[in-house]
Each structure stands twice: as structure tokens, then as C-alpha cells.
PDB file of N, CA and C in Angstrom:
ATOM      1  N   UNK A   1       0.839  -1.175   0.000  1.00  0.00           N
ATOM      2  CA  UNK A   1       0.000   0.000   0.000  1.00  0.00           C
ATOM      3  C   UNK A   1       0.883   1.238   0.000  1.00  0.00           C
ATOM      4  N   UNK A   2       0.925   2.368  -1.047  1.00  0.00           N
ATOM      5  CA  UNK A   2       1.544   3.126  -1.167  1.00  0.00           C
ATOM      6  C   UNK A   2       0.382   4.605  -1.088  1.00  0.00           C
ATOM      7  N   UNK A   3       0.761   5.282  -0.091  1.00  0.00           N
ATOM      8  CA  UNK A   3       0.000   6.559  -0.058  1.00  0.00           C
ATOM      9  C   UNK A   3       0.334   8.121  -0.629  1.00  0.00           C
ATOM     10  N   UNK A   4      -0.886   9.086  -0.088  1.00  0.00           N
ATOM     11  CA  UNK A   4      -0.546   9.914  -1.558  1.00  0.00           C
ATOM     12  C   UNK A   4       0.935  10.712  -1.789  1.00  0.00           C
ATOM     13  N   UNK A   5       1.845  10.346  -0.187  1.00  0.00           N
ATOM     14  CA  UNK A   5       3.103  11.094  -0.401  1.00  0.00           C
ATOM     15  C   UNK A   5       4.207  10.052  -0.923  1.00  0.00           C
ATOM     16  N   UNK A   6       3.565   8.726  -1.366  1.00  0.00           N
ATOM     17  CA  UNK A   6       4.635   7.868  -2.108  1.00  0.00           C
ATOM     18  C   UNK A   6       5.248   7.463  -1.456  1.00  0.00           C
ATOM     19  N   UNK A   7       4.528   7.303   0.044  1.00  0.00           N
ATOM     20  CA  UNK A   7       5.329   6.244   1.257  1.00  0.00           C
ATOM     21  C   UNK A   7       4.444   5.269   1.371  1.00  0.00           C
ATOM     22  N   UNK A   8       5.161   3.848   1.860  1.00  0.00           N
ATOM     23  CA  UNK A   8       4.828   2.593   2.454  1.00  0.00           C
ATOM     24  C   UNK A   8       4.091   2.652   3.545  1.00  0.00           C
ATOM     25  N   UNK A   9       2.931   2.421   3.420  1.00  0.00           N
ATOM     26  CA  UNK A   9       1.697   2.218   4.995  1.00  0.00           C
ATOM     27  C   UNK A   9       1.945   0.507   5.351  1.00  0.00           C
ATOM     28  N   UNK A  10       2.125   0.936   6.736  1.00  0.00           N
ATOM     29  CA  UNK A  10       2.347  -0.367   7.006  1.00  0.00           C
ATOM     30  C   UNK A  10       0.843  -0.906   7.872  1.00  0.00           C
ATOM     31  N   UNK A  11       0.500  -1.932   7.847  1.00  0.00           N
ATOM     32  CA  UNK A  11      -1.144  -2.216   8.437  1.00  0.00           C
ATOM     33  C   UNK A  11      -0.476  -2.297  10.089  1.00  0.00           C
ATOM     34  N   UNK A  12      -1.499  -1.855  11.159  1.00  0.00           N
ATOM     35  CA  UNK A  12      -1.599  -1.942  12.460  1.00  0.00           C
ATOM     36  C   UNK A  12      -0.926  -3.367  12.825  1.00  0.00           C
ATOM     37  N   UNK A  13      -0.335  -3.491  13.472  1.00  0.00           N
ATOM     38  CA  UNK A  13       0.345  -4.356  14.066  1.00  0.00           C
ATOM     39  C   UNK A  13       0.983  -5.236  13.534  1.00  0.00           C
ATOM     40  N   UNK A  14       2.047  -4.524  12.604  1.00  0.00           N
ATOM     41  CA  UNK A  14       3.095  -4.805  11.803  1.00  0.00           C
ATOM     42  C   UNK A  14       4.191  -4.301  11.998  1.00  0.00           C
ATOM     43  N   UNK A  15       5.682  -5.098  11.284  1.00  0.00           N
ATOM     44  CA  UNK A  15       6.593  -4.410  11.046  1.00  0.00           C
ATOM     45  C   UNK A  15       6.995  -4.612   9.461  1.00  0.00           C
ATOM     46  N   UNK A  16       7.265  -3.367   9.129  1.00  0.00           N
ATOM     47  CA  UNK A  16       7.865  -3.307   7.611  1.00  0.00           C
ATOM     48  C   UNK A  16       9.138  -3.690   7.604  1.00  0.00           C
ATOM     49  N   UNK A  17       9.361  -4.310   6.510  1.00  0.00           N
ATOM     50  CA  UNK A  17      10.967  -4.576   6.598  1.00  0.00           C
ATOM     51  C   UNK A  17      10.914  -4.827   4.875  1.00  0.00           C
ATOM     52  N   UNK A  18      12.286  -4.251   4.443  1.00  0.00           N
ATOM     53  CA  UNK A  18      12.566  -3.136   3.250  1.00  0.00           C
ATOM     54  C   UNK A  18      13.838  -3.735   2.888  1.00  0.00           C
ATOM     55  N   UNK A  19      14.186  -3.205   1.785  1.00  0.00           N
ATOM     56  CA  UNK A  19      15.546  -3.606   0.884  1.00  0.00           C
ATOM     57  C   UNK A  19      16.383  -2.896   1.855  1.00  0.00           C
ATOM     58  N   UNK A  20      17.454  -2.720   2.735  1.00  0.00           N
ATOM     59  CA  UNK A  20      18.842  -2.290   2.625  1.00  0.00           C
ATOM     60  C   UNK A  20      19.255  -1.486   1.997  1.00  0.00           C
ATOM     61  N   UNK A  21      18.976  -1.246   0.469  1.00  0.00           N
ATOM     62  CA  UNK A  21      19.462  -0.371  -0.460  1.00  0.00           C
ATOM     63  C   UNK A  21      18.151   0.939  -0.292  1.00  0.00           C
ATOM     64  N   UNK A  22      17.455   0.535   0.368  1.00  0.00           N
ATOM     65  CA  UNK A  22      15.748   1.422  -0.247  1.00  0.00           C
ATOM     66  C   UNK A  22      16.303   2.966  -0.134  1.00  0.00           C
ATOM     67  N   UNK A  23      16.253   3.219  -1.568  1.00  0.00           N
ATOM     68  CA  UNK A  23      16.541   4.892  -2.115  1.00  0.00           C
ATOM     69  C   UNK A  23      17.607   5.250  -2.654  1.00  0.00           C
ATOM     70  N   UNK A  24      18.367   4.321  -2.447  1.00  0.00           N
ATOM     71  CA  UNK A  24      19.896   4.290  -2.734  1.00  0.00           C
ATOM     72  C   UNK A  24      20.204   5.035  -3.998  1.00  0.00           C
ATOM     73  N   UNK A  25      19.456   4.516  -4.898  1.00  0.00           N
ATOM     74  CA  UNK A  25      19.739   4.529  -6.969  1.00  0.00           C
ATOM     75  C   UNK A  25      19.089   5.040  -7.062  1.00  0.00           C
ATOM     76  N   UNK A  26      17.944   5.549  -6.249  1.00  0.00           N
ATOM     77  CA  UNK A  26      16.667   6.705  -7.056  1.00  0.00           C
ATOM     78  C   UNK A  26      15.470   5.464  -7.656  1.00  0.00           C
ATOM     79  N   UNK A  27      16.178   3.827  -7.283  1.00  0.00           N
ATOM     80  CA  UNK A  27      14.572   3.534  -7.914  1.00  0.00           C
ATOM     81  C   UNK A  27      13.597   3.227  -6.801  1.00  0.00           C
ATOM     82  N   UNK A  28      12.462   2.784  -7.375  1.00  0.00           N
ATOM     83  CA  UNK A  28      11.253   2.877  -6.550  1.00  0.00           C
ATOM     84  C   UNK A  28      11.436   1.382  -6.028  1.00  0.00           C
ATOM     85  N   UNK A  29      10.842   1.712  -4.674  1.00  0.00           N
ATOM     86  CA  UNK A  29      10.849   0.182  -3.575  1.00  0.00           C
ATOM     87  C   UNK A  29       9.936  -0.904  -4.263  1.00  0.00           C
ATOM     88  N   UNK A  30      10.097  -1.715  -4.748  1.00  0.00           N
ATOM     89  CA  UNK A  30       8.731  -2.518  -5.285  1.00  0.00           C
ATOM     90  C   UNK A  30       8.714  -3.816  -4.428  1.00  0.00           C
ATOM     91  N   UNK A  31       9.314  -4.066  -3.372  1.00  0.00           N
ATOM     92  CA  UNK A  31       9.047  -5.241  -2.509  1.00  0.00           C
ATOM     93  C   UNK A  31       9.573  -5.227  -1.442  1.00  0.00           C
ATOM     94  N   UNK A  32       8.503  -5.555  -0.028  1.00  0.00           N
ATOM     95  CA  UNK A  32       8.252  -5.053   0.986  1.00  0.00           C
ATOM     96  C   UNK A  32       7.892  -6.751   1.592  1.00  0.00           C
ATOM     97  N   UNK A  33       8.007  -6.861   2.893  1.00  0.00           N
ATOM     98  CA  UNK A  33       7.240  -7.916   3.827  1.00  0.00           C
ATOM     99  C   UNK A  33       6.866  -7.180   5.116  1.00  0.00           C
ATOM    100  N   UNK A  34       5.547  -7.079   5.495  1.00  0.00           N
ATOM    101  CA  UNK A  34       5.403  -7.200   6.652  1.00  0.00           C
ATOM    102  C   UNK A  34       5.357  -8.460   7.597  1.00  0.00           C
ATOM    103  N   UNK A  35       6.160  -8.017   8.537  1.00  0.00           N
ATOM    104  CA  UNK A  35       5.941  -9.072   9.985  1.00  0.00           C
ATOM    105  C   UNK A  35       5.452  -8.668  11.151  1.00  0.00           C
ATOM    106  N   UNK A  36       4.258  -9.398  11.218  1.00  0.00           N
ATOM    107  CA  UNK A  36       3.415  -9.655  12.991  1.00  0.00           C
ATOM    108  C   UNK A  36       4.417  -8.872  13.764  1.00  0.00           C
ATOM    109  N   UNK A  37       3.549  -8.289  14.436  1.00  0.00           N
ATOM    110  CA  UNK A  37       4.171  -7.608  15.938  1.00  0.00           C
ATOM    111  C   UNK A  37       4.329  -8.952  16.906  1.00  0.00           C
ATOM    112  N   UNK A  38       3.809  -9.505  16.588  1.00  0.00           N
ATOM    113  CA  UNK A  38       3.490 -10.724  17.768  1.00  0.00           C
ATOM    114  C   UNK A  38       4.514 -11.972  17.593  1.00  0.00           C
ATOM    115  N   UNK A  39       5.764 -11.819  16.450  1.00  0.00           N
ATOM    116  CA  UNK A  39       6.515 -12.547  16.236  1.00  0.00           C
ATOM    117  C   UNK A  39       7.442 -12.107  17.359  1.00  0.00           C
ATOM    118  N   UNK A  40       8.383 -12.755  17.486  1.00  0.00           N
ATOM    119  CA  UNK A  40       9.424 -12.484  18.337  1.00  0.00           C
ATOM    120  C   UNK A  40      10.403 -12.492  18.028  1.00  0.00           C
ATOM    121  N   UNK A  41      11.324 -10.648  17.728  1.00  0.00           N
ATOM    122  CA  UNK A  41      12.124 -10.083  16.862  1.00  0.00           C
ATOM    123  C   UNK A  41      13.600 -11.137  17.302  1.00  0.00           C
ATOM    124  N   UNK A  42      13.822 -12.116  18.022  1.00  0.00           N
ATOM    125  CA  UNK A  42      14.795 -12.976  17.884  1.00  0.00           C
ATOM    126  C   UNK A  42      14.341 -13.892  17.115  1.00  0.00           C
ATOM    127  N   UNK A  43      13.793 -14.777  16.755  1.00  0.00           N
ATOM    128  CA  UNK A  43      12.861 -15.845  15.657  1.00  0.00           C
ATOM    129  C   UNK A  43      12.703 -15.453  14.499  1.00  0.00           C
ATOM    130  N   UNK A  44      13.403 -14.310  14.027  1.00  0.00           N
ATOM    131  CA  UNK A  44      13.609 -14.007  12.439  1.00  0.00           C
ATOM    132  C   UNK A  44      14.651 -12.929  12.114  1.00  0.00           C
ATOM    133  N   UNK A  45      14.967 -12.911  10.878  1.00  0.00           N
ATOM    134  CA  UNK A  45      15.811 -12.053  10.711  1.00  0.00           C
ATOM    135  C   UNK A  45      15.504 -11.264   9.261  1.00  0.00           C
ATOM    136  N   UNK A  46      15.633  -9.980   8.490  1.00  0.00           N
ATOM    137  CA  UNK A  46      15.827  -9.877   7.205  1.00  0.00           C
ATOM    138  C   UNK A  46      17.029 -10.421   6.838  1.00  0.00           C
ATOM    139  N   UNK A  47      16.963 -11.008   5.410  1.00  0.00           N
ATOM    140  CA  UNK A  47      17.791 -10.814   4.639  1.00  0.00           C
ATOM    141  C   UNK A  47      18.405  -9.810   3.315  1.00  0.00           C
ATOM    142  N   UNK A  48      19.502  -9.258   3.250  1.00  0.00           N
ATOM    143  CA  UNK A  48      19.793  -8.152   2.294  1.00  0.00           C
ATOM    144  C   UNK A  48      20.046  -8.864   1.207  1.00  0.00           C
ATOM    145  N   UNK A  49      19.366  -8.692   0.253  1.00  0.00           N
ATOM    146  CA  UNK A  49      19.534  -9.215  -0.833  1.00  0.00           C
ATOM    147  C   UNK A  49      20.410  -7.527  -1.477  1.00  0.00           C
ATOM    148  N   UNK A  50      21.676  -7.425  -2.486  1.00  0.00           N
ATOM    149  CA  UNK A  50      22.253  -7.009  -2.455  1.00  0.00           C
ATOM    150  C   UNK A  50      21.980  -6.110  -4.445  1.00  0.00           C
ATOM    151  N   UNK A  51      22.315  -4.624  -3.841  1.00  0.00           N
ATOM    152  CA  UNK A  51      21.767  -4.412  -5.595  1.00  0.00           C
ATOM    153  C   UNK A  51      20.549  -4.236  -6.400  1.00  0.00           C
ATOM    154  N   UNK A  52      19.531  -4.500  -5.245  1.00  0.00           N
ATOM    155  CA  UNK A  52      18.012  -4.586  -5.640  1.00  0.00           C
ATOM    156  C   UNK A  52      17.044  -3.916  -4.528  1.00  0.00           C
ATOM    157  N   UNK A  53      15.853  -3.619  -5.262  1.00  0.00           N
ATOM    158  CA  UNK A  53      14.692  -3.013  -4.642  1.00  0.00           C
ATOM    159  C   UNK A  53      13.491  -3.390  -4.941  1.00  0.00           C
ATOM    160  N   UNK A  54      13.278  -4.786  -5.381  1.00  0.00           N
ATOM    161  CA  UNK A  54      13.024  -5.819  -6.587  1.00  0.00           C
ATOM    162  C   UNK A  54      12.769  -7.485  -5.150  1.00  0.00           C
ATOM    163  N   UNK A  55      13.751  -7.660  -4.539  1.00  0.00           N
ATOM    164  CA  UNK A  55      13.575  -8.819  -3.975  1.00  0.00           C
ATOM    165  C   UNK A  55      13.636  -8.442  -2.768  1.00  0.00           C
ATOM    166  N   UNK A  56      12.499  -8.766  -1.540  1.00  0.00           N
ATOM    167  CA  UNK A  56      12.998  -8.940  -0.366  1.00  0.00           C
ATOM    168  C   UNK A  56      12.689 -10.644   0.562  1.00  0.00           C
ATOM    169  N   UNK A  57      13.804 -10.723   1.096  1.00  0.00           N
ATOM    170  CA  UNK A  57      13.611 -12.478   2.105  1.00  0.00           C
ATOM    171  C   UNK A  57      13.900 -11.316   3.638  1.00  0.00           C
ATOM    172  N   UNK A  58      12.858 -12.986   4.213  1.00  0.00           N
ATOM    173  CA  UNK A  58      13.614 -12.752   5.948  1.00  0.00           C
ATOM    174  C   UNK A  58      13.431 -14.627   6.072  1.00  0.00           C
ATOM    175  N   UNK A  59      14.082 -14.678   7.484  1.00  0.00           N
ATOM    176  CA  UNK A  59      14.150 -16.250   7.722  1.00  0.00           C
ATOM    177  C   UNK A  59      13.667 -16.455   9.108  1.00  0.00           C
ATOM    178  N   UNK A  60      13.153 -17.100   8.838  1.00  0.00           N
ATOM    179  CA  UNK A  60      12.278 -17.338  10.200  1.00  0.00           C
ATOM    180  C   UNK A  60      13.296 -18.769  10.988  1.00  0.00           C
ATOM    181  N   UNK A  61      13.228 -18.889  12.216  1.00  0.00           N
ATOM    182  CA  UNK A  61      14.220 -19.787  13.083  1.00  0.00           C
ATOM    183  C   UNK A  61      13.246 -20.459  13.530  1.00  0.00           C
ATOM    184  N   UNK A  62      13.421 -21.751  14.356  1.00  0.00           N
ATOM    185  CA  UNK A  62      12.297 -22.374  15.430  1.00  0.00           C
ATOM    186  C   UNK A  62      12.873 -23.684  15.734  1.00  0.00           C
ATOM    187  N   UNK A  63      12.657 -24.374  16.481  1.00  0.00           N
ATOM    188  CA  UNK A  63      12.374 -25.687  16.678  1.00  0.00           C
ATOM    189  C   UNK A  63      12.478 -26.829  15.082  1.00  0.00           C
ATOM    190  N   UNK A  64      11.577 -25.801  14.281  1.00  0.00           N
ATOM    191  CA  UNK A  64      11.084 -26.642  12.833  1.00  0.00           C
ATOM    192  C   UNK A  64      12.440 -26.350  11.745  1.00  0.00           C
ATOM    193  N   UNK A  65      13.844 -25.629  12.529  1.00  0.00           N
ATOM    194  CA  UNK A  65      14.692 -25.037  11.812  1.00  0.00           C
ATOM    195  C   UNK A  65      14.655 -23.843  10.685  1.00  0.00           C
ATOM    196  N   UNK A  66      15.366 -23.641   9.883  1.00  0.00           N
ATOM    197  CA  UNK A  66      15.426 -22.324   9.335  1.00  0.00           C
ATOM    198  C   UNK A  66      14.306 -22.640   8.418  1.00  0.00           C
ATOM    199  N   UNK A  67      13.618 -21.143   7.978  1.00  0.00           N
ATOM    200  CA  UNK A  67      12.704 -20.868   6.819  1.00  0.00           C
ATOM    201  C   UNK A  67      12.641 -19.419   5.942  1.00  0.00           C
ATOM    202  N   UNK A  68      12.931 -19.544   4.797  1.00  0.00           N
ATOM    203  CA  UNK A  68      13.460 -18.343   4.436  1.00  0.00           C
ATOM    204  C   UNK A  68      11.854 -18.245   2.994  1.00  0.00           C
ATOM    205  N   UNK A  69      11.693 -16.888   3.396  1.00  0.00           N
ATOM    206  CA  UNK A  69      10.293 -16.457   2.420  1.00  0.00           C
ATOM    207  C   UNK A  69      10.908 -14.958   1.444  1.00  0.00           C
ATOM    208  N   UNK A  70      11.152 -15.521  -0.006  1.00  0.00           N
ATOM    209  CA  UNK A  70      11.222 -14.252  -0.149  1.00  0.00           C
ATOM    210  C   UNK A  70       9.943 -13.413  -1.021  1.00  0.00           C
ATOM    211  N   UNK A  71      10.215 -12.350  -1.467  1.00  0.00           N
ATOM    212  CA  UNK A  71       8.841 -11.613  -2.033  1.00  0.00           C
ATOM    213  C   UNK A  71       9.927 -11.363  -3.392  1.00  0.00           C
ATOM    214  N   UNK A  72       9.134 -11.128  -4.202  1.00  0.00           N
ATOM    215  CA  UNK A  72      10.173 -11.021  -5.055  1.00  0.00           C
ATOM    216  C   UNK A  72       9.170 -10.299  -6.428  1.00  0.00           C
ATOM    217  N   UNK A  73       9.518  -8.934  -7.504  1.00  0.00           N
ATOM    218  CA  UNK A  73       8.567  -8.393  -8.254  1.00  0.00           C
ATOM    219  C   UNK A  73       9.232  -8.795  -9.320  1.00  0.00           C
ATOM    220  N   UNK A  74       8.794  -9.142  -9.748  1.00  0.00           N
ATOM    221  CA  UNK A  74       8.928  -9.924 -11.776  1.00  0.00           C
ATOM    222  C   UNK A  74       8.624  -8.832 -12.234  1.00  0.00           C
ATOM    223  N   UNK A  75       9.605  -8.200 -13.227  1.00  0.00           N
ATOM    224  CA  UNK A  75       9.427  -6.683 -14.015  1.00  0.00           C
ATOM    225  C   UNK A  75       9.113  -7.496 -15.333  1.00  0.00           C
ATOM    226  N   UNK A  76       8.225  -7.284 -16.089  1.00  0.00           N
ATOM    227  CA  UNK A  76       7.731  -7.980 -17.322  1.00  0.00           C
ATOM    228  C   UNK A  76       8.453  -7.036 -18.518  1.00  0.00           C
ATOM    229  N   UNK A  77       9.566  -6.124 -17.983  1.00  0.00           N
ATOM    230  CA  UNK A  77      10.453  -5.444 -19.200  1.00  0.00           C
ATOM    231  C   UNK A  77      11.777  -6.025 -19.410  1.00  0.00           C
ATOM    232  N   UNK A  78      11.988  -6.736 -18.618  1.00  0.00           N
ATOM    233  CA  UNK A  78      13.814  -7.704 -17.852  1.00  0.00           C
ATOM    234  C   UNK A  78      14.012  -8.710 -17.153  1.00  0.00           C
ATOM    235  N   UNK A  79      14.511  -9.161 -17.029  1.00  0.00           N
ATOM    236  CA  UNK A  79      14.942 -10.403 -15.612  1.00  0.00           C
ATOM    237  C   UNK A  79      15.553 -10.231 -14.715  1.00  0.00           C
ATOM    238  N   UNK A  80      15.982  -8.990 -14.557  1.00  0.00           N
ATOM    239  CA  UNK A  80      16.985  -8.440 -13.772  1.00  0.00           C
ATOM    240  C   UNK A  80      16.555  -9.263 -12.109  1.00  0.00           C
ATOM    241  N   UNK A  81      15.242  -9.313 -11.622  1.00  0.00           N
ATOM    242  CA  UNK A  81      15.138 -10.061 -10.411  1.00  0.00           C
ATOM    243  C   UNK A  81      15.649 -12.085 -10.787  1.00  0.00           C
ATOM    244  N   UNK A  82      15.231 -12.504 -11.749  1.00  0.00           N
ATOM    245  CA  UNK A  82      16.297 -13.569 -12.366  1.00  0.00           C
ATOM    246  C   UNK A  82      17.176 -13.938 -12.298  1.00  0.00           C
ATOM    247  N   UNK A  83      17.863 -12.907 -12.224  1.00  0.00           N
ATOM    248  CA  UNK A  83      19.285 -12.941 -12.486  1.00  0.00           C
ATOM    249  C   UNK A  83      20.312 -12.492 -11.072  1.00  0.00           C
ATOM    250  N   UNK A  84      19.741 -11.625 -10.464  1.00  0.00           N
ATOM    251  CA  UNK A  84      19.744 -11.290  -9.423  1.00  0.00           C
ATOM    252  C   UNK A  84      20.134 -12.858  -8.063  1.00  0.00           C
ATOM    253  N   UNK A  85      18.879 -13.015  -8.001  1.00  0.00           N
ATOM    254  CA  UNK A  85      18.398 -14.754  -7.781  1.00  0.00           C
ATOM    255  C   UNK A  85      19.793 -15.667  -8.034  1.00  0.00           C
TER     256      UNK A  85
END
């Protein structure tokens, strides 16, 4: 959800978590994860995916071992997230 000043709304009882690079090159953020407030900020981590504003992962820890989710925007002009990958 992007609002009318071209910032990221994050929904109530969330945390946003963002590229590393976000603004860096002047391009636009196109992938975002929110995580539960109710997670427990030791039981996951982001990951920086490096060079992009295009892919974001975090990894979740537990008992059930590591789990890594990423989000990732397919530009239908390039592969650049492809390749990236």
C-alpha cells in the first residue's frame, strides 16, 4: 500500500521490513514484507539481498529449523530479479 506522499503504509500491528538499499539509486521500492508484531524479533531475521529493490527475504528460526520467504517483483520489461536470484 503506497499513499498519496509515495510512502509505504504499514497495516496496524506490523513491522515493515525493506531492501537495505531502499533509495539508494533513485529507484522505486517494489518489494516489501510485513511481519506480525506478535513474532518475536529474535525468531527471524531480514535478509539483504544485495543491488536490488526488486527482492525482499527474511528467515524465520524455530524448533522446525530455518525458513526463508522471499517476495520477489517480476518486471515484465527484464529479468533483472532472475538474475539477481
Amino acid at each position: 500500500m503506497v499513499n498519496n506522499f509515495s510512502a509505504i503504509q504499514t497495516p496496524t500491528n506490523f513491522r515493515l521490513v525493506f531492501p537495505e538499499d531502499q533509495g539508494r539509486d533513485g529507484t522505486m521500492v517494489r518489494s516489501v514484507i510485513w511481519v506480525s508484531n506478535t513474532l518475536d524479533t529474535l525468531g527471524w531475521k531480514s535478509i539483504n539481498i544485495l543491488n536490488t529493490n526488486d527482492i525482499m527475504a527474511i528467515q524465520l528460526k524455530g524448533d522446525y529449523g530455518n525458513l526463508t520467504i522471499f517476495n520477489i517483483y517480476n518486471n515484465s520489461n527484464n529479468s533483472n530479479s532472475k538474475t539477481t536470484l
